[in-house]
N, C-alpha and C. Protein backbone atom coordinates (compact mmCIF):
# COMPACT_ATOMS: atom_id res chain seq x y z
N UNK A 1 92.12 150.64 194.36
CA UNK A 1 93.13 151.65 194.19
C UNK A 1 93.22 151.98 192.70
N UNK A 2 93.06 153.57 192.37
CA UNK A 2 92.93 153.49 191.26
C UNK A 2 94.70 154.24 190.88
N UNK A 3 95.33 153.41 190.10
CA UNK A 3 96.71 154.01 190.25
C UNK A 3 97.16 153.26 188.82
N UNK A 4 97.68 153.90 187.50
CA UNK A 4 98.01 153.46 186.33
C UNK A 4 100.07 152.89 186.49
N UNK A 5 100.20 153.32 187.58
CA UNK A 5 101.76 152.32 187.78
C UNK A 5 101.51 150.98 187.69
N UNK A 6 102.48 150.38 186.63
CA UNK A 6 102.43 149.16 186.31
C UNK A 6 103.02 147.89 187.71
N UNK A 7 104.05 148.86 188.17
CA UNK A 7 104.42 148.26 189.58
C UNK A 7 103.56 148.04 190.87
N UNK A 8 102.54 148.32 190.81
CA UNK A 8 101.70 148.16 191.56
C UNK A 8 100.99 146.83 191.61
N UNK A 9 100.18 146.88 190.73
CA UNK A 9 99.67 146.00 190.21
C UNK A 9 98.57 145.26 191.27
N UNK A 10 98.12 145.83 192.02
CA UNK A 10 97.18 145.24 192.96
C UNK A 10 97.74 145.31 194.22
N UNK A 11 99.21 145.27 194.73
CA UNK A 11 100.00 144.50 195.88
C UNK A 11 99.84 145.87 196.35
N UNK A 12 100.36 145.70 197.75
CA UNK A 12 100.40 146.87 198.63
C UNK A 12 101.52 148.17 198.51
N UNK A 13 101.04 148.69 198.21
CA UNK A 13 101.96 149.67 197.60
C UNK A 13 103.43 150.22 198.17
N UNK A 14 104.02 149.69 199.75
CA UNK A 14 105.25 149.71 199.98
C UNK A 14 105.37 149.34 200.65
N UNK A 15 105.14 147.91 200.25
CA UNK A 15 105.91 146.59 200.17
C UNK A 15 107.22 146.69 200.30
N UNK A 16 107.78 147.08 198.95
CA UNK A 16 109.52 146.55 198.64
C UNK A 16 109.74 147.41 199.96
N UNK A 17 109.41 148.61 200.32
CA UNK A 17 109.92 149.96 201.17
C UNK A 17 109.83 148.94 202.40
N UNK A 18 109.01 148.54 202.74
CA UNK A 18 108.43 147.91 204.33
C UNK A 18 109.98 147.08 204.69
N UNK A 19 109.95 146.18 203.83
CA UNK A 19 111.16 145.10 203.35
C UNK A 19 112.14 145.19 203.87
N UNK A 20 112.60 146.76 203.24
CA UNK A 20 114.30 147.30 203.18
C UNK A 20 114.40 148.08 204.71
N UNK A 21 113.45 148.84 205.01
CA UNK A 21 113.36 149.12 206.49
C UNK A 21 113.60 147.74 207.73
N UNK A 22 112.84 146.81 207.21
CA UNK A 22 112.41 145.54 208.06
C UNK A 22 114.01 145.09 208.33
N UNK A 23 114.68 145.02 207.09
CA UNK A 23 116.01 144.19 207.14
C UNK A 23 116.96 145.50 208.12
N UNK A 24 116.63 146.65 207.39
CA UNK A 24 118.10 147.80 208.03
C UNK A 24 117.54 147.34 209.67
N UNK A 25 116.43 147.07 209.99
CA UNK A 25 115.75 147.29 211.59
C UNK A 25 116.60 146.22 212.31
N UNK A 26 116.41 144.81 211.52
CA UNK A 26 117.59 143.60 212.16
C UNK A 26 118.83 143.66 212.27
N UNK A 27 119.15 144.44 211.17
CA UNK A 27 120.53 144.75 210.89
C UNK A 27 121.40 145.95 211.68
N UNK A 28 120.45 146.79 211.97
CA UNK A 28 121.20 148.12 212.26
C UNK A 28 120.57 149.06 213.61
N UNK A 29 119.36 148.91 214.02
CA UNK A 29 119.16 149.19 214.82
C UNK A 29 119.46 149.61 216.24
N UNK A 30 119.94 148.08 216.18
CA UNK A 30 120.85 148.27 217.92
C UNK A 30 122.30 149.15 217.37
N UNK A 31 122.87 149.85 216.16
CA UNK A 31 124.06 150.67 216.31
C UNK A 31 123.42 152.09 217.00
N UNK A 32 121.72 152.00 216.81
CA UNK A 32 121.70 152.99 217.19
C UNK A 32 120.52 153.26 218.30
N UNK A 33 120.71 152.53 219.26
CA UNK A 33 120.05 152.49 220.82
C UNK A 33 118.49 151.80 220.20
N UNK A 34 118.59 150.57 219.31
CA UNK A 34 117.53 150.13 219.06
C UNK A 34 116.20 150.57 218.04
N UNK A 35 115.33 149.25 218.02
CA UNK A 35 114.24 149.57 216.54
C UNK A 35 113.59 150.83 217.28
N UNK A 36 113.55 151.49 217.96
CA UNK A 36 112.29 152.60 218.71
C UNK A 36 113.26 153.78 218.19
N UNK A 37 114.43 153.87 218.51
CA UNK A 37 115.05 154.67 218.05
C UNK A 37 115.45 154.97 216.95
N UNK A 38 115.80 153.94 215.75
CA UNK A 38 115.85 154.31 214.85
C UNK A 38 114.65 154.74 213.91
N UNK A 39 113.56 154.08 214.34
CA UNK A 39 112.05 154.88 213.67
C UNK A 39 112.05 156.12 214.09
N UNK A 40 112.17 156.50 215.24
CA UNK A 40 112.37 157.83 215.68
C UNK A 40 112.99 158.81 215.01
N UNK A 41 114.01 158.49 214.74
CA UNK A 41 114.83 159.23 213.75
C UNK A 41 114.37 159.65 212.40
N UNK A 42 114.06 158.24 211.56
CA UNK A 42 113.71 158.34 210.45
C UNK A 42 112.30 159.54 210.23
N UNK A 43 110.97 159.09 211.45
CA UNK A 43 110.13 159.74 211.46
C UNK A 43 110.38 161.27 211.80
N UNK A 44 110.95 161.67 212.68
CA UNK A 44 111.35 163.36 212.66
C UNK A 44 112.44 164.14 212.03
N UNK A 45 113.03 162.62 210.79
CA UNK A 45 114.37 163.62 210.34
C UNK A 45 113.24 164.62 209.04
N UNK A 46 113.80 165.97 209.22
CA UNK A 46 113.79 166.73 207.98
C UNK A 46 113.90 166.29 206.72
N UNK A 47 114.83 165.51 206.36
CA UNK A 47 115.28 165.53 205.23
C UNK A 47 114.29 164.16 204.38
N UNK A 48 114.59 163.60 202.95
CA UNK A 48 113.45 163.08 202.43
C UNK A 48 114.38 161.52 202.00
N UNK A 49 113.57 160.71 201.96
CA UNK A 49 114.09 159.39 201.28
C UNK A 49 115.32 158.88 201.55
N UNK A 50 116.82 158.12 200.88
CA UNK A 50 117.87 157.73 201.11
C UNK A 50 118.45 158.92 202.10
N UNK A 51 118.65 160.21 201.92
CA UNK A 51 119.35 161.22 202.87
C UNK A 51 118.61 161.28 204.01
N UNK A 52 117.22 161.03 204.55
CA UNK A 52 116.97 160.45 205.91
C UNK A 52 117.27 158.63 206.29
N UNK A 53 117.28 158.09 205.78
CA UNK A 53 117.98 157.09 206.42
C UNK A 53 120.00 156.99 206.25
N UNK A 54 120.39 157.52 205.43
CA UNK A 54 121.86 158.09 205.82
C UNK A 54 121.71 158.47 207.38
N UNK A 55 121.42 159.46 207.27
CA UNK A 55 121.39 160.39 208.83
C UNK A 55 120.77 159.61 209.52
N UNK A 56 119.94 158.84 209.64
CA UNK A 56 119.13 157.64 210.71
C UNK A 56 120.40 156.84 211.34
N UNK A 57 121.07 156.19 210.12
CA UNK A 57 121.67 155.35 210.46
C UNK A 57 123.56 155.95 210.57
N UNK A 58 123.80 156.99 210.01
CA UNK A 58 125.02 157.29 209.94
C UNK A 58 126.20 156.78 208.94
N UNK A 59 125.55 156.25 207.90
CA UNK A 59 126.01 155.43 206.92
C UNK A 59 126.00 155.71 205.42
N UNK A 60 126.52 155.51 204.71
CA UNK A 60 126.08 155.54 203.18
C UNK A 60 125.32 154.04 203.03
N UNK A 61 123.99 154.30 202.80
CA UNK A 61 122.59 153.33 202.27
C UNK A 61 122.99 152.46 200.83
N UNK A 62 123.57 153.11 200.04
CA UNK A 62 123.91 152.10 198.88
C UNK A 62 124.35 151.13 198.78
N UNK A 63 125.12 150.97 199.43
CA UNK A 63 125.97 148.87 199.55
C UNK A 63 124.89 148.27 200.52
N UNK A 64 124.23 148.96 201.42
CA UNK A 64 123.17 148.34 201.78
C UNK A 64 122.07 147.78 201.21
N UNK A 65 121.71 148.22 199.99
CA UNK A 65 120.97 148.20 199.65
C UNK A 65 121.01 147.16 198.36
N UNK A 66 122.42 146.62 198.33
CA UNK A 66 122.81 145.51 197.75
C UNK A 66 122.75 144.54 198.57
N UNK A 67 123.14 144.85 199.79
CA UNK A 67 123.03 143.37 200.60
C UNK A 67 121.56 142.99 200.47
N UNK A 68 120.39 143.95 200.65
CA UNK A 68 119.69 143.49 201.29
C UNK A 68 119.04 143.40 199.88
N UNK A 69 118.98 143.25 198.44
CA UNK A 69 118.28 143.01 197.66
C UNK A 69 118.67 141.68 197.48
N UNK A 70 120.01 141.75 197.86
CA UNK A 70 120.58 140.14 197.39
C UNK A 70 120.21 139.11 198.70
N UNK A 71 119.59 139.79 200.09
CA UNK A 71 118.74 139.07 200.50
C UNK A 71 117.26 138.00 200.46
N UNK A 72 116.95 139.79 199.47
CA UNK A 72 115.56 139.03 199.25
C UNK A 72 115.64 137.28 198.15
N UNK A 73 116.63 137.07 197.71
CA UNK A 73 116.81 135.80 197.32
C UNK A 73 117.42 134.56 198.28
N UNK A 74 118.43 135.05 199.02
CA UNK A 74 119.55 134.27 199.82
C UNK A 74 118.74 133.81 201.15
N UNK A 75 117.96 134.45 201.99
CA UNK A 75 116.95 134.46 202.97
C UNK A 75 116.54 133.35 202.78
N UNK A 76 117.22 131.70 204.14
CA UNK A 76 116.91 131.12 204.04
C UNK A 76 117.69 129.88 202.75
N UNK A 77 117.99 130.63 202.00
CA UNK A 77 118.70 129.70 200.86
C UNK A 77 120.06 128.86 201.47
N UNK A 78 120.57 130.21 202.31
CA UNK A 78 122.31 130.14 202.19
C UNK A 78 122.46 130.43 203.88
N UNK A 79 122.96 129.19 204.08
CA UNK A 79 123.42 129.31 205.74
C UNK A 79 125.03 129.25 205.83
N UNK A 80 125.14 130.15 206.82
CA UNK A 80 126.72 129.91 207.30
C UNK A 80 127.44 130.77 206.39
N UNK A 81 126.72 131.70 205.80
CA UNK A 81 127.64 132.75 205.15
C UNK A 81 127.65 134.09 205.56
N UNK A 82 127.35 135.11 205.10
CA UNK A 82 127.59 136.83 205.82
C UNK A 82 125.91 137.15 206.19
N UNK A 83 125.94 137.22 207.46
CA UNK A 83 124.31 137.31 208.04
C UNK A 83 123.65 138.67 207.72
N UNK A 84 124.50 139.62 206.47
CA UNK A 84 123.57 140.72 206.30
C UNK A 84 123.33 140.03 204.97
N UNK A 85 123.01 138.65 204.60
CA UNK A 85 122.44 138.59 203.44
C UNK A 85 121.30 137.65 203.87
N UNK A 86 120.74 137.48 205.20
CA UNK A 86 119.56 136.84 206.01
C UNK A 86 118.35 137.78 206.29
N UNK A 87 117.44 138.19 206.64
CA UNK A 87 116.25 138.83 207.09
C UNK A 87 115.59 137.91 208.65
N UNK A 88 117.28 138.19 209.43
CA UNK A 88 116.63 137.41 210.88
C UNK A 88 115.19 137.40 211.65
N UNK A 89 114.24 138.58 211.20
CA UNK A 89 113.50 138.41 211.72
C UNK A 89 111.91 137.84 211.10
N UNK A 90 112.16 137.36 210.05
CA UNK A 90 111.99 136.81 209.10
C UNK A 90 111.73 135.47 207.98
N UNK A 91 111.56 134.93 207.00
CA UNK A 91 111.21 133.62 206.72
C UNK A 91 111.33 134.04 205.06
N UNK A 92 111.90 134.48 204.44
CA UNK A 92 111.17 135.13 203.51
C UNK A 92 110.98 133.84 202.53
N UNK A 93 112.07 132.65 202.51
CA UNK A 93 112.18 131.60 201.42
C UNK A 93 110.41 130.96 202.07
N UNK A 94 110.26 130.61 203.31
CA UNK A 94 109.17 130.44 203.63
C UNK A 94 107.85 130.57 203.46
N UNK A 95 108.09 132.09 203.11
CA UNK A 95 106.41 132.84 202.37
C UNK A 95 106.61 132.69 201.81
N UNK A 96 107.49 132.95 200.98
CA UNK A 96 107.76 132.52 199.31
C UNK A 96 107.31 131.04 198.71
N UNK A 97 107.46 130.34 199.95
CA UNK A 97 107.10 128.70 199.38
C UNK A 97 105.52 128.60 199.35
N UNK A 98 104.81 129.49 200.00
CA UNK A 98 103.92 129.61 199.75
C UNK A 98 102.68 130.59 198.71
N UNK A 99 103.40 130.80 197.54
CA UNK A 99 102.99 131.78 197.23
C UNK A 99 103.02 131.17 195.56
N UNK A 100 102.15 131.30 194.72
CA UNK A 100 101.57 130.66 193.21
C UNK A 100 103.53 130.93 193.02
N UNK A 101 103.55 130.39 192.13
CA UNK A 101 104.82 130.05 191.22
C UNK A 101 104.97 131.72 190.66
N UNK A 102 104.67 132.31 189.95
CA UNK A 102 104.77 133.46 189.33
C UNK A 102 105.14 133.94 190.45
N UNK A 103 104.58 134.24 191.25
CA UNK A 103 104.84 135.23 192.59
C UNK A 103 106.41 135.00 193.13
N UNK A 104 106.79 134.14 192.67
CA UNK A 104 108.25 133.83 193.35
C UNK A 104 109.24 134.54 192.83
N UNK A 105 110.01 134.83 193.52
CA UNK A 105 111.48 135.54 192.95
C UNK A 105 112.37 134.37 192.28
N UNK A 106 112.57 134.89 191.04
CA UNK A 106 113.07 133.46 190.18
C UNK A 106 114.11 134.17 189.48
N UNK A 107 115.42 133.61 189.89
CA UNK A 107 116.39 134.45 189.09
C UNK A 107 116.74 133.60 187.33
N UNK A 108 117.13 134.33 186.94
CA UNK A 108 117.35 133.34 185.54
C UNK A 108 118.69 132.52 186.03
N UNK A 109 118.11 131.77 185.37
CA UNK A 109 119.72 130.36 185.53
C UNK A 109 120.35 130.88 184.15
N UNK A 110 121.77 129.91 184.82
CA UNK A 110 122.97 129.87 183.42
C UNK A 110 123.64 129.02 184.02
N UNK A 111 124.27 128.10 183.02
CA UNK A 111 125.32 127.35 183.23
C UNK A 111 126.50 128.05 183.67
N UNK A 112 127.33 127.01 183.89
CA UNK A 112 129.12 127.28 183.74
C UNK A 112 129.29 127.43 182.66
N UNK A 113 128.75 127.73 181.38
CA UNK A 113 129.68 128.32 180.08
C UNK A 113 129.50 129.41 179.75
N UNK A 114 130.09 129.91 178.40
CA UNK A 114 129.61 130.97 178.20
C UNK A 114 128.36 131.49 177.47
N UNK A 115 128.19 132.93 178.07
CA UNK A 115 126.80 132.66 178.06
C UNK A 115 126.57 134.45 178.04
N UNK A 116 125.70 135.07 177.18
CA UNK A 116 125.09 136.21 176.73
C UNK A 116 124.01 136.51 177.23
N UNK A 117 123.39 137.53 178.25
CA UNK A 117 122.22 138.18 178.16
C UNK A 117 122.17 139.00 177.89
N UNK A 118 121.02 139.77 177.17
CA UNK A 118 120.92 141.26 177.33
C UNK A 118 119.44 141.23 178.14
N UNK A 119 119.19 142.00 178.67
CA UNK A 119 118.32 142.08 179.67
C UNK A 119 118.03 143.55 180.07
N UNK A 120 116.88 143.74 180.17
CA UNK A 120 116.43 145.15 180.59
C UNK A 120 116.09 145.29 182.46
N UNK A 121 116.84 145.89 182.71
CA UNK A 121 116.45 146.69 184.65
C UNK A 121 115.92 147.57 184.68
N UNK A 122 114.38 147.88 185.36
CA UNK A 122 113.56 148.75 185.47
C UNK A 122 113.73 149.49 186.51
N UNK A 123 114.27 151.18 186.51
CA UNK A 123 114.84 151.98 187.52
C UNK A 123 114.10 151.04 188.60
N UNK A 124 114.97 151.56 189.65
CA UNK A 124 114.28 151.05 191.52
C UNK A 124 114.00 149.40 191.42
N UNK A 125 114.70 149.11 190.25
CA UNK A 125 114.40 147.60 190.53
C UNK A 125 115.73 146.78 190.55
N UNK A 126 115.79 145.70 190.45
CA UNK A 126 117.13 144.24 190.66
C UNK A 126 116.58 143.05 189.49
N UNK A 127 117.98 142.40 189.04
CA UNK A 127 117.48 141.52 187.97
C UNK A 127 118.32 140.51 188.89
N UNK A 128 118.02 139.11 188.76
CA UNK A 128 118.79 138.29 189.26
C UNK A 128 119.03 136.86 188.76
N UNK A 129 120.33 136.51 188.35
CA UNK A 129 120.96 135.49 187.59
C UNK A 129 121.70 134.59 188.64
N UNK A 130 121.17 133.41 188.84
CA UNK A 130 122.11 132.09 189.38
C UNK A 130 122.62 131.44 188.53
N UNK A 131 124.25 131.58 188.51
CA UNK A 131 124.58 131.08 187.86
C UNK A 131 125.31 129.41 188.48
N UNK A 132 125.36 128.13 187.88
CA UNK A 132 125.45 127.29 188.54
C UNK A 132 126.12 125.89 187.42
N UNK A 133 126.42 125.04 188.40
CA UNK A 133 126.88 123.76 187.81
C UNK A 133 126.92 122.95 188.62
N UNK A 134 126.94 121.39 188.38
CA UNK A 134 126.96 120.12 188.45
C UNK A 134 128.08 119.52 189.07
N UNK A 135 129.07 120.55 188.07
CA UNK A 135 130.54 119.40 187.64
C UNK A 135 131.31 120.70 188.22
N UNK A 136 132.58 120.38 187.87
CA UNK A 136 133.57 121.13 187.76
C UNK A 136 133.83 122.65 186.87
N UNK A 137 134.22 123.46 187.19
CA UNK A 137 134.08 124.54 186.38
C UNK A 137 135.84 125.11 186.29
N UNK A 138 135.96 125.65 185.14
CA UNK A 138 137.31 126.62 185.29
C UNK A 138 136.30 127.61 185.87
N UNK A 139 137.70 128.96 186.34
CA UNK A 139 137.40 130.11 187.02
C UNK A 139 136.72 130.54 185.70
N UNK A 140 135.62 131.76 186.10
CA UNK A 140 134.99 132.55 185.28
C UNK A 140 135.18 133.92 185.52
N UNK A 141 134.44 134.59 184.75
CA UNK A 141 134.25 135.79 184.82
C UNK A 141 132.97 136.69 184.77
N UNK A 142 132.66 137.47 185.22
CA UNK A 142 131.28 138.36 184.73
C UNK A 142 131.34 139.73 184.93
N UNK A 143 130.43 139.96 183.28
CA UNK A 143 130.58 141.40 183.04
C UNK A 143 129.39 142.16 183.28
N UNK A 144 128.94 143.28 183.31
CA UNK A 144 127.79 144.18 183.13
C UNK A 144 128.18 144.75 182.05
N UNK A 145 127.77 145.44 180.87
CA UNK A 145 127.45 146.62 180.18
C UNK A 145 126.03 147.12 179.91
N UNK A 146 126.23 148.39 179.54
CA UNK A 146 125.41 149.05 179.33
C UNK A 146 124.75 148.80 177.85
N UNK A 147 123.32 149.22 177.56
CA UNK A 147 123.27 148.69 176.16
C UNK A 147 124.14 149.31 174.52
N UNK A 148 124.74 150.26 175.20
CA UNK A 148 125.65 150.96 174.25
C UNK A 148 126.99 150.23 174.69
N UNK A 149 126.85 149.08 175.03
CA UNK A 149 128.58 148.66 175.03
C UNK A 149 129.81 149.29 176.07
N UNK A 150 128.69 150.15 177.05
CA UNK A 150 129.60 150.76 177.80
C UNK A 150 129.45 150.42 179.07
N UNK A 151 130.17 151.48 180.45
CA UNK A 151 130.15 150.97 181.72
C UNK A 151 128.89 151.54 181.85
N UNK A 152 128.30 150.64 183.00
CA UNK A 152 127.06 150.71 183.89
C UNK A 152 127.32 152.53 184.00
N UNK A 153 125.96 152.69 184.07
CA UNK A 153 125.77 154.25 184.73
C UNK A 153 126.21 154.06 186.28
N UNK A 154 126.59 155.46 186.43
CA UNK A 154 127.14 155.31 187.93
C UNK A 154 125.85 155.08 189.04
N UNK A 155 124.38 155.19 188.86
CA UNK A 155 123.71 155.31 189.48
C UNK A 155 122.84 153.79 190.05
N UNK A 156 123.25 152.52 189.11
CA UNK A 156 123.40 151.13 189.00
C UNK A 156 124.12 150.53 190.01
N UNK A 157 124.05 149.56 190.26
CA UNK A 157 125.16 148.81 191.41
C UNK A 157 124.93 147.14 190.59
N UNK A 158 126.23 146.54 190.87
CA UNK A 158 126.63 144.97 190.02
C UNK A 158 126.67 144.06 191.40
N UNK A 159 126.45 143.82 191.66
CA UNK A 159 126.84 142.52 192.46
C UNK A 159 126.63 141.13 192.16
N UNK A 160 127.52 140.23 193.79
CA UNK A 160 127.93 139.08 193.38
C UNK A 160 127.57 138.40 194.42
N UNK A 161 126.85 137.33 194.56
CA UNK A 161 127.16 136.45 195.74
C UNK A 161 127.02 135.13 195.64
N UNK A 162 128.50 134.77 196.49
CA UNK A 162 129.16 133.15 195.47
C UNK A 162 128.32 132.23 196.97
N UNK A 163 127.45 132.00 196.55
CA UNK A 163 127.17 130.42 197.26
C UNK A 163 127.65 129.71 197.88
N UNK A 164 128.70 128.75 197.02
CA UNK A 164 129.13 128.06 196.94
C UNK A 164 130.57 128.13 196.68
């Protein structure tokens, strides 16, 4: 494949896409007379990208699309908590255990203190921080800004998901 996107990089080129379909399919399907039907939809709607799966599914796609990024880590990690953060049909911590070290989704750690990143997010992508402890913690807090010190662009999404 001759293709100068750095995101590529050899892997199959929609992948992440396959993913986010795979999870809405476990997730959402049967709201709408099942996986046959909702491909159906998607495949003859008119319209292009997020505004055909809106209309597929009847939903606003964006908080979805938090659950299910914050899947691709939790899958398998975290039992007994909100099952749209699972990929039921699925294994993903599984393949993942099988796969060179680099290849793994590795969020940056941080303690319970305080603690500074600046960090760059590459449009269409997710950065991901576990933050964690041992011992005891006071309550915390966490912020996003922007690199000008300001709020996230509106087109960004922050999320959180407490473990523990």
């Amino acid at each position: 494949m001759d293709n100068p996107d750095p995101c590529i990089s050899g892997r199959i080129a929609y992948g992440v896409t396959w993913s986010f379909l795979r999870w809405l399919s476990d997730h959402f399907a049967h709201e709408v007379g099942g996986e046959r039907e909702l491909q159906r939809r998607i495949i003859q709607s008119p319209r292009s990208g997020f505004a055909t799966l809106q209309e597929a599914l009847g939903q606003d796609v964006r908080p979805l699309m938090a659950y299910w990024a914050a899947s691709l880590y939790t899958d398998g990690r975290v039992s007994g908590g909100d099952p749209l953060l699972q990929f039921p049909s699925w294994d993903l911590r599984g393949v993942e255990e099988r796969l060179i070290e680099e290849a793994r989704l590795s969020p940056r750690r941080n303690d319970f203190v305080s603690f500074e990143r600046e960090t760059t997010v590459a449009a269409g992508s997710t950065l991901y921080h576990l933050v964690g402890s041992f011992s005891g913690h006071e309550p915390f807090a966490v912020e996003a800004r922007s690199a000008a010190d300001g709020n996230l662009p509106g087109f960004m999404q922050f999320w959180v998901v407490r473990i523990r």
